[in-house]
Structures are given as C-alpha cells and as structure tokens.
Protein backbone atom coordinates (compact mmCIF):
# COMPACT_ATOMS: atom_id res chain seq x y z
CA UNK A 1 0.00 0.00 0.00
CA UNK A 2 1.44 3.50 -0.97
CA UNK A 3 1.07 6.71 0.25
CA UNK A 4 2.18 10.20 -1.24
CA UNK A 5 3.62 12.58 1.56
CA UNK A 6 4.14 15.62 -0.78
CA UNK A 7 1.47 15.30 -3.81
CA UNK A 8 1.81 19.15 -4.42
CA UNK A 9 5.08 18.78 -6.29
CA UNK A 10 2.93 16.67 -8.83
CA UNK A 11 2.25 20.22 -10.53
CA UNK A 12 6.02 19.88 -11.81
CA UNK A 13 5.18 17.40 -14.04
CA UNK A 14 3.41 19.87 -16.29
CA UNK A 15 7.34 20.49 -17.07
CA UNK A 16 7.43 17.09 -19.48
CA UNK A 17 4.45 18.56 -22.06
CA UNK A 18 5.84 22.15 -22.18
CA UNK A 19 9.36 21.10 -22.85
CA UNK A 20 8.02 18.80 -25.99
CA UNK A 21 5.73 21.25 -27.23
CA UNK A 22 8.78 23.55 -26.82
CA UNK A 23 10.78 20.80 -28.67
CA UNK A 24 8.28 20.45 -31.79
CA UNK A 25 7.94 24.23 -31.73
CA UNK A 26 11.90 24.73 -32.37
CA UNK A 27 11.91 21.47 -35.01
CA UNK A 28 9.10 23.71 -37.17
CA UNK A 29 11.12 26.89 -37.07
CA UNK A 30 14.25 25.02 -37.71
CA UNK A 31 12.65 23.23 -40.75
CA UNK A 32 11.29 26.54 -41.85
CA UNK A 33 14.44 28.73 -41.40
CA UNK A 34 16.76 25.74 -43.02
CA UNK A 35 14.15 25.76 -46.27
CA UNK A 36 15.23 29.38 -46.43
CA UNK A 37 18.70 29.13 -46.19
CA UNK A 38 18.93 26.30 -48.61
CA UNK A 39 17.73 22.86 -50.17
CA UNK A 40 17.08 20.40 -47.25
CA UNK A 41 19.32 17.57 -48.50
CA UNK A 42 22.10 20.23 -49.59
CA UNK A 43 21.56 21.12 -45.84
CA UNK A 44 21.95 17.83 -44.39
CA UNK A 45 25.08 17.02 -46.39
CA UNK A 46 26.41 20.72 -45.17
CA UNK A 47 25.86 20.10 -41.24
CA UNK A 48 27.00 16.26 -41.77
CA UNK A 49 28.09 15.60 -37.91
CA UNK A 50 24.81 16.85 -36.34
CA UNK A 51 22.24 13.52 -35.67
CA UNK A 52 18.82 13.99 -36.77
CA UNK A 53 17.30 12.23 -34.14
CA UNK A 54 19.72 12.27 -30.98
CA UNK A 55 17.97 15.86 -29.93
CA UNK A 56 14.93 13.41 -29.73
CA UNK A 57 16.45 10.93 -27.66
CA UNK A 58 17.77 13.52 -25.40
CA UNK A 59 14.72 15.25 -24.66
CA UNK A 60 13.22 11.36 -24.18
CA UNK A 61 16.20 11.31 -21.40
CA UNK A 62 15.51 14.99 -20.08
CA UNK A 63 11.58 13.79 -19.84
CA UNK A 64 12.53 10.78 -17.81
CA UNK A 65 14.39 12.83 -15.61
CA UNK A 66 12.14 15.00 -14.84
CA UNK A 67 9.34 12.48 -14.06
CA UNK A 68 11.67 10.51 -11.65
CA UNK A 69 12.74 13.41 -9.79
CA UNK A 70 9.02 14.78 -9.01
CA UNK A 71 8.34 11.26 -7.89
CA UNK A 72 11.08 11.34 -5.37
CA UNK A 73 10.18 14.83 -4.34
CA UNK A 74 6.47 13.50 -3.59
CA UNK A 75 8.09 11.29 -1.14
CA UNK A 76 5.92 8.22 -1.94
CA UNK A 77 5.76 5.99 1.06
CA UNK A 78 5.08 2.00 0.92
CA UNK A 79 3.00 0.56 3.91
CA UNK A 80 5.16 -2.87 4.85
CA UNK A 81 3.29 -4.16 7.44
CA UNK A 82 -1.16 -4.91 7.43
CA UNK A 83 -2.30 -5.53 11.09
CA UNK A 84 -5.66 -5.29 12.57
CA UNK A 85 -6.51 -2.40 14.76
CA UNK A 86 -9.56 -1.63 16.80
CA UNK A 87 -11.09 1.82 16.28
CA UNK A 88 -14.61 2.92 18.16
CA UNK A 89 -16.89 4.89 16.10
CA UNK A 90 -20.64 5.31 14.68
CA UNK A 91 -21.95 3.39 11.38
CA UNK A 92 -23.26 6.53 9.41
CA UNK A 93 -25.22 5.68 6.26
CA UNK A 94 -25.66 8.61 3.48
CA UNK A 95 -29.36 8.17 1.32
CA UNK A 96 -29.20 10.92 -1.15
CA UNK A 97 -32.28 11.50 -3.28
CA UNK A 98 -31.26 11.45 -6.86
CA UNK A 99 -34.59 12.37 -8.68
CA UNK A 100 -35.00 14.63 -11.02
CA UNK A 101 -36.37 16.82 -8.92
CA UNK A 102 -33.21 17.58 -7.56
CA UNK A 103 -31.94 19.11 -10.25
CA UNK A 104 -34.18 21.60 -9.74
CA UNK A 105 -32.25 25.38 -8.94
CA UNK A 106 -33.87 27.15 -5.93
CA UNK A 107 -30.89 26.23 -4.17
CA UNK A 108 -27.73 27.11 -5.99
CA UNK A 109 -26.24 24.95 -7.83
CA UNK A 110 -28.78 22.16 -7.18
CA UNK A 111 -30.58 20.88 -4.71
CA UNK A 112 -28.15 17.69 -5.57
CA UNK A 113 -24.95 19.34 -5.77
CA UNK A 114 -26.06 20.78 -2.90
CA UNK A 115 -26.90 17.29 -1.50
CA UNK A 116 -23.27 16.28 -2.56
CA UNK A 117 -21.75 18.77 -0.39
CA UNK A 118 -23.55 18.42 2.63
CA UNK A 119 -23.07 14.94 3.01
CA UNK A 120 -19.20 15.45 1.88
CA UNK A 121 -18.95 18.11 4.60
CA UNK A 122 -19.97 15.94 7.45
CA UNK A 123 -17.80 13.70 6.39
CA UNK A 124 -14.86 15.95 6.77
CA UNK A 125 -15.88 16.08 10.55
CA UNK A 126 -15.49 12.30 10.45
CA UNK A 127 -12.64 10.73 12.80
CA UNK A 128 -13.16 7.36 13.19
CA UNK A 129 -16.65 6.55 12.28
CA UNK A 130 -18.07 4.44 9.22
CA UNK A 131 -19.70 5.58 6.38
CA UNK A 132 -22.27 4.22 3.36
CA UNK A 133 -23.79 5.72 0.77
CA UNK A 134 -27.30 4.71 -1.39
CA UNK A 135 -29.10 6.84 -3.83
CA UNK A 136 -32.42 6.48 -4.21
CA UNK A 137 -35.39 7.62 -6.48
CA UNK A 138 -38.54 4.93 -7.63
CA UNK A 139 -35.55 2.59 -6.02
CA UNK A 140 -32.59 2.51 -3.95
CA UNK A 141 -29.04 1.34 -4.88
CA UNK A 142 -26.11 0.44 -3.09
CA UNK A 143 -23.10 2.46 -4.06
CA UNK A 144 -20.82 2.43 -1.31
CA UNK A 145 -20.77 -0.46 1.38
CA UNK A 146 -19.60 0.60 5.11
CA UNK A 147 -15.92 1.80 5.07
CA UNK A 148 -13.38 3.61 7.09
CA UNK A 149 -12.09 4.76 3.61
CA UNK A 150 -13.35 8.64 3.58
CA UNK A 151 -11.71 9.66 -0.18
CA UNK A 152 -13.64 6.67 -1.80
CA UNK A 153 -16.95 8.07 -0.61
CA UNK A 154 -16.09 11.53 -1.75
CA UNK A 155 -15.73 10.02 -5.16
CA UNK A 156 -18.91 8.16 -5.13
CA UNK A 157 -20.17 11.52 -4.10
CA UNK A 158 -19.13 13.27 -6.54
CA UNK A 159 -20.25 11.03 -9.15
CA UNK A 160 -23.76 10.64 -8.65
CA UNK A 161 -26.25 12.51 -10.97
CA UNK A 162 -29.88 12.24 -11.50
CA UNK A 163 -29.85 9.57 -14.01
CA UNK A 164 -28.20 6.51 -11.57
CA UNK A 165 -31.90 5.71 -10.76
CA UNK A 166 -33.85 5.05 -14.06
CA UNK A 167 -37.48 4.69 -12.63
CA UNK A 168 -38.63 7.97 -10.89
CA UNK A 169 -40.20 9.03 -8.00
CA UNK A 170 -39.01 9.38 -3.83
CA UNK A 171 -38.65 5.47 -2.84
CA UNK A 172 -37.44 6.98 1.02
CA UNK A 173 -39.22 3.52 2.07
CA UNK A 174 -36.69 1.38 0.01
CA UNK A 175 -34.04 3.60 0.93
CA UNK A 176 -34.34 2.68 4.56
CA UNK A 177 -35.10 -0.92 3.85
CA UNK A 178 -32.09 -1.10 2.21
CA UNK A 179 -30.05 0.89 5.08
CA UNK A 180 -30.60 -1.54 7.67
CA UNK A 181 -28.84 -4.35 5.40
CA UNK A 182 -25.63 -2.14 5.89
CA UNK A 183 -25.66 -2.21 9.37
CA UNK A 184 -24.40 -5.09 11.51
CA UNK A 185 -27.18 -6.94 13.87
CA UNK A 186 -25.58 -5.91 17.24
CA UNK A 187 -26.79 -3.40 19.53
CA UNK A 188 -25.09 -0.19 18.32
CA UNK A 189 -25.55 3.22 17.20
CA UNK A 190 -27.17 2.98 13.90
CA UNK A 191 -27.36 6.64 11.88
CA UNK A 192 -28.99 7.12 8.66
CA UNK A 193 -29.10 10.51 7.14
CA UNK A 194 -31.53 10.81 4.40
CA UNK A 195 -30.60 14.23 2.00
CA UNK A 196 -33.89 14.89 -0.16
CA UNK A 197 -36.47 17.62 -1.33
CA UNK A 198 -39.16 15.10 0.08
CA UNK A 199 -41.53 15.41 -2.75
CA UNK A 200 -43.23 12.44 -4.63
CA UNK A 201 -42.44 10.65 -1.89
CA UNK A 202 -44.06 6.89 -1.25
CA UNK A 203 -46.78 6.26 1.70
CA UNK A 204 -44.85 3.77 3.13
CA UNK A 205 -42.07 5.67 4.47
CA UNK A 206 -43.15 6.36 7.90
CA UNK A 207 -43.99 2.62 8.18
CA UNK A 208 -39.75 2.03 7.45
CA UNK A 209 -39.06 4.82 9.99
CA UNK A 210 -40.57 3.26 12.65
CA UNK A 211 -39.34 -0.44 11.93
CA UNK A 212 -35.69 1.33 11.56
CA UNK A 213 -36.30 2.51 15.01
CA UNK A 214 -37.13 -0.89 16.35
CA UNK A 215 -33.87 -2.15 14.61
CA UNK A 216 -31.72 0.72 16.55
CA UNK A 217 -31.26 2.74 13.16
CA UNK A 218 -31.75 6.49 14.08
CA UNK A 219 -32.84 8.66 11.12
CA UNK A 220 -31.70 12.52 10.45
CA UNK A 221 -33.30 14.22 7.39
CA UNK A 222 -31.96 16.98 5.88
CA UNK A 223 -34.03 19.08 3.45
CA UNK A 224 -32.93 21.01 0.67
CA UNK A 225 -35.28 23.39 -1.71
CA UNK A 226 -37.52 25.59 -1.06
CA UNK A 227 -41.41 25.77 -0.24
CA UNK A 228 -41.96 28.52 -3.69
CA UNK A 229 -40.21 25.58 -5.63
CA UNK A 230 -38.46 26.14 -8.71
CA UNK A 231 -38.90 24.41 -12.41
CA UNK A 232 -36.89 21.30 -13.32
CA UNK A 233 -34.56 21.99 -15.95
CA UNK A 234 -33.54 19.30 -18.65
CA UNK A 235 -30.13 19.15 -19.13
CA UNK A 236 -28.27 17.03 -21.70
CA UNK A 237 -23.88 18.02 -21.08
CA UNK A 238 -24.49 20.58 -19.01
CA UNK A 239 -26.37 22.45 -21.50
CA UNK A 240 -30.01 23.66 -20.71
CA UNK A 241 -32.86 21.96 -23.65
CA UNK A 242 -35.55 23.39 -21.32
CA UNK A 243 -37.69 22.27 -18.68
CA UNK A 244 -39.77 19.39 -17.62
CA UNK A 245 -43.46 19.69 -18.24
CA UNK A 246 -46.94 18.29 -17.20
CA UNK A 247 -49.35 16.29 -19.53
CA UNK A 248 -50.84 19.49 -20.05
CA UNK A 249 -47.54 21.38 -21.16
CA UNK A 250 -47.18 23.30 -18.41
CA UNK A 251 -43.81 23.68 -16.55
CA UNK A 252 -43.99 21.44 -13.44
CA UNK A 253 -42.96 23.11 -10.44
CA UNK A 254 -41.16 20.86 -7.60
CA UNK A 255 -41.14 22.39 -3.97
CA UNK A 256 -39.77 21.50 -0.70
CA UNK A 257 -41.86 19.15 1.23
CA UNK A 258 -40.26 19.60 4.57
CA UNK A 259 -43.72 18.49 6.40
CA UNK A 260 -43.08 14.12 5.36
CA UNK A 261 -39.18 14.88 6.05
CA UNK A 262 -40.07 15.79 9.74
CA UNK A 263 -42.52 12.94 10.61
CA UNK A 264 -39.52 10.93 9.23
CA UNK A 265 -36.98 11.82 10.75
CA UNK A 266 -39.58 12.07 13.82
CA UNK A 267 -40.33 8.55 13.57
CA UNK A 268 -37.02 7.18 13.23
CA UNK A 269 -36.10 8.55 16.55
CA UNK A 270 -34.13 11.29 14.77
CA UNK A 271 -34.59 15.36 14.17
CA UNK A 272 -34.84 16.99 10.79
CA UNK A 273 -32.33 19.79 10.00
CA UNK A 274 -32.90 22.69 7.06
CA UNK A 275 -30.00 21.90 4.58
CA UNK A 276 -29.59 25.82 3.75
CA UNK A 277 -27.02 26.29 5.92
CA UNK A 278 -24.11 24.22 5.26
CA UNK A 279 -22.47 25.61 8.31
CA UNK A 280 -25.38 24.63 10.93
CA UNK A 281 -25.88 21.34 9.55
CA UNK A 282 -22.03 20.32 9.79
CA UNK A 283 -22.04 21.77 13.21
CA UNK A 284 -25.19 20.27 14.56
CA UNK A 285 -24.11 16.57 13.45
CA UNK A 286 -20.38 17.28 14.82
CA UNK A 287 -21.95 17.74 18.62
CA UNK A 288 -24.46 15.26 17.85
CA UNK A 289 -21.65 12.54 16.86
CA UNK A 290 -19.74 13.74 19.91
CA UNK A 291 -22.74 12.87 22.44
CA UNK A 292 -23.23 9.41 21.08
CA UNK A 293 -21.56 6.23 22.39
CA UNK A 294 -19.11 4.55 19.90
CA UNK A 295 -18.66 1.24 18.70
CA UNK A 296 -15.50 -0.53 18.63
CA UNK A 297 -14.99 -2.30 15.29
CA UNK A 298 -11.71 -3.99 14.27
CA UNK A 299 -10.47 -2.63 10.78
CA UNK A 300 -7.11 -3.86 8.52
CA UNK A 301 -4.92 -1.27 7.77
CA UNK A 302 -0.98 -0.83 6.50
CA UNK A 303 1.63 0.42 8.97
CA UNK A 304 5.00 0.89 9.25
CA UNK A 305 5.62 2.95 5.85
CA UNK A 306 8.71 3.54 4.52
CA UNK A 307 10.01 6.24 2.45
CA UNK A 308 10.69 5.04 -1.07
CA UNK A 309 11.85 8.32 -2.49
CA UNK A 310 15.76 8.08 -2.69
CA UNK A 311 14.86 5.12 -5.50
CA UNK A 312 13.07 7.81 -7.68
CA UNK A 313 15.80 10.13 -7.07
CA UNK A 314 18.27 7.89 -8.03
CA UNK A 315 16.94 6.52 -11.04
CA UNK A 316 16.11 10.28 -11.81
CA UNK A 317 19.46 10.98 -11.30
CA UNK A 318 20.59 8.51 -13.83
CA UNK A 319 18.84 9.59 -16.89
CA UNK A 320 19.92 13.12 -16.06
CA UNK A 321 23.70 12.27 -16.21
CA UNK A 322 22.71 10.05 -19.39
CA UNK A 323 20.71 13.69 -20.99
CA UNK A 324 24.20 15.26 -19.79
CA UNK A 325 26.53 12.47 -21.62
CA UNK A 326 24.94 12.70 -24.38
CA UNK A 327 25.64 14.42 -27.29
CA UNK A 328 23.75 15.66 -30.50
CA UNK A 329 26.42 15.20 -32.77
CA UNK A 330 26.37 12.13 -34.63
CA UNK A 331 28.75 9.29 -33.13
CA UNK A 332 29.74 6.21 -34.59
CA UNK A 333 28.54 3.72 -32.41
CA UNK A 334 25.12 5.51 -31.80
CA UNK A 335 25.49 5.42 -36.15
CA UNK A 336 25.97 1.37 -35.87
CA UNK A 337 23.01 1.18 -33.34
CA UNK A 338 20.31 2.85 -36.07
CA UNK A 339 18.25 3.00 -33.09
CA UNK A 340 15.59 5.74 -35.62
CA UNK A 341 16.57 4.17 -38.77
CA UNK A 342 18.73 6.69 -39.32
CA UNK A 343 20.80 5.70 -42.05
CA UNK A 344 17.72 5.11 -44.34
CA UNK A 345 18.10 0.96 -43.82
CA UNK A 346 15.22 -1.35 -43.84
C-alpha cells in the first residue's frame, strides 16, 4: 500500500508537455528557417556531424528525468506491514435523493450538488466513524458499502447525478429498507441521514421509519429546496434543452416538502435539520456525533511505511547524467546502433 507525503510537487510534471511542445515548436522553425537558407538535403550534407534524431532521444532522457525526480520529491511511502486495529466509532449511512427533482435550482447549484456537499462536509468532521452511501429515487441502490475509507466516498459523491436511478419518484421507504442491510445486527448506534427535497415521496415511508427505530437505526433528514419551488430543468452536457413539463404542457414546479421529512426523521427517533445552511448542519451533526456512544470495530490497515523516495531520485538521477553524456552530434557507435533508422536501412 502506498502513500504520497508531498502530492503538491505533482504540478512539476506539467514540465514534461511544455518542454516537448517547446521541442516540436523549435523542429518547425528550424525546418522553416533551413528551407530558407537552402535545399534540405544540400543542408543535411552541409551540417553532416549533427544527428537527426539524438535531440529526440535527449529530450526522451531529459523527460525521464524529470518524471523521476518529481516522484522522489512526492516522497511516496510503501506501507510494509497490514495488522488489525480496533477503532470505536458510529456506522453513518448517506441516502441521497437522486430524482429529477433535484436538479431543480432554488438552491444554488442544485438541490443535488447541494446534497453532494452536505453529506461530503460531514464527512470531513469524520474521525473514526463508518460511512455508506445509497441513492435512491422509484428505487434505492447500493453504491458504497460501510468503510473507514473517507476519499472513496467523496468520489462516489461526486459522481452521482440524476440519471443513476432510471425509474422515478421518492422510494425513502426502500431507501431505509435497504439501510438496515448495511448495518451489523448488534446493539449499536445505527445513523442514517436521508438528503432529499421530500416530494413524490411513497406512503410507506413512515412505516420504514418506525421499523428502523425498532432495529436501533436512528434517522436525520436533511431538506434542501424551497417551499416557492423552482422548475426542473432538462439538461443534456451541461447544457439547458428546457424544462420538464406536465401532460398538459405546463412547466412542473417541484417544492420542498419539509412536512413528510419531519414525521420521518420524527419517527425514526431522529430530528430533521434545514440543509440551507451548510455551516449549521455540519455543526449540529459534529456535537451530535460527539454525544453518542461509539462502537469498537476492528479494521485492517498498513503500517510501518517507509520512504521510497531516494529510489526515484536515483533513477532520476541517472537519466539526467545520461541527458548530460549525451551528445547531439552524430557518433559512430550511436550510427551502428540505427536505433531511428537513421541511415535510411530497412
């Protein structure tokens, strides 16, 4: 397992593309300026020492170089050891509503982006806890199984959109179902924080609030939108085709329905919270977390890393003295080697 101490200095790498479009840059105005001083095999046979293709080869060396020498500056790190260690925490399960209601705009960006960023944000809080996600719309879907590993939900995060969920609608009732498969069957705290508008929701949710509180599972909602609503807007790229109408070809209007969200969260033992304000929701699950016992839960992880970066260094090292050592004159046994088919040979 590897870890990267200093990824910053991966911005040095943008070194390798500018020096070859540098290097193609000086080939056409070499070509150019040559066609003006004279005939291009009269030219060749003039300047008969310098090698067309060692000035290639160099910057091929120079590139290497480079790329071995931000490595080692990263200061990648290689974990030597996996043991077991026990951590206490709380099982946290994310069920973001991705219908296409959320793509509606009375929250800026989206009331999913918006979603996206709420959940990510609590997760930032995070210490030791473990975390799931599952979008939902006419149905729910696993995406991310509980894990200690924070960056993988972020991605997962990040990724979803409105069209994971083909079949439409607000299935909060199969979202919860499928929360409680997440959790394990011991006593412990159980969270589930369900991110939605709350509208088109099915009449069975309450029902899988209050069997999630008889299972332990404690259920925070979090609204986002707005009670004046806002139109859904279709989007195909990122670029607007218009809005989503009614049978009758009116724009349909999608608005906050924070009234089922409460009697969730209600019956599931939980409180809702106003998504709005980023701040206040981050905050009021970080003292909430705090106040609630952990679990202890044994989880695998590498230890005892060791730096690795006087390898990349070395090696770096290497092809610099080779860029150094060599020449862009033409040599004889570089001439034998027709490494570019220089000669003109089969």
């Amino acid at each position: 397992m590897y870890q990267i101490e200093e990824p910053k200095y991966f911005i040095l790498l943008l070194l390798i593309p500018a020096l070859w479009l540098a290097y193609f840059y000086m080939r056409f105005w070499q070509k150019r300026k040559q066609k003006e001083f004279a005939d291009v095999r009269l030219f060749q046979k003039i300047v008969v020492e310098k090698s067309v293709y060692k000035p290639l080869l160099k910057l091929i060396l120079l590139s290497l170089s480079i790329l071995f020498l931000v490595l080692g500056l990263t200061n990648p790190k290689m974990g030597t050891k996996l043991e077991t260690v026990k951590r206490e925490g709380v099982d946290i399960v994310f069920a973001i509503d991705v219908s296409k209601s959320m793509d509606a705009e009375d929250i800026a960006p989206s009331r999913l982006e918006k979603s996206k960023r709420l959940a990510s944000k609590i997760i930032d809080n995070l210490v030791s806890d473990r975390i799931g996600i599952i979008a939902y719309a006419g149905e729910a879907y696993p995406l991310l199984p509980i894990t200690t590993d924070y960056a993988a939900g972020k991605i997962f995060l990040q990724n979803m959109n409105t069209n994971l969920v083909s079949s439409q609608g607000t299935a909060i009732d199969d979202a919860i179902d499928l929360a409680a498969t997440y959790f394990d069957e011991e006593d412990t705290n159980k969270i589930l924080v369900i991110i939605s508008d709350g509208e088109d929701h099915s009449e069975n949710a309450l029902d899988a609030a209050e069997k999630a509180k008889r299972n332990n599972i404690t259920i925070f909602t979090i609204g986002v939108g707005t009670r004046n609503g806002a139109v859904i807007p279709i989007k195909v790229n990122g670029n607007l085709y218009g809005y989503k109408k009614d049978k009758k070809g009116e724009k349909v209007v999608t608005r906050l329905n924070d009234d089922i969200l409460r009697k969730i969260a209600q019956a599931g033992n939980g409180k809702y919270i106003d998504g709005a304000d980023t701040k206040n929701v981050t905050e009021y699950f970080s003292d909430a977390l705090k106040k609630m016992d952990k679990n202890e839960y044994e989880a695998k992880k590498f230890s005892d890393y060791k730096d690795q970066f006087q390898w990349f260094l070395l090696i770096g090292l290497i092809f610099l003295v080779l860029y150094i050592l060599t020449l862009e004159r033409e040599t004889q046994w570089f001439k034998k080697l027709n490494l570019f088919n220089e000669n003109g040979g089969d």
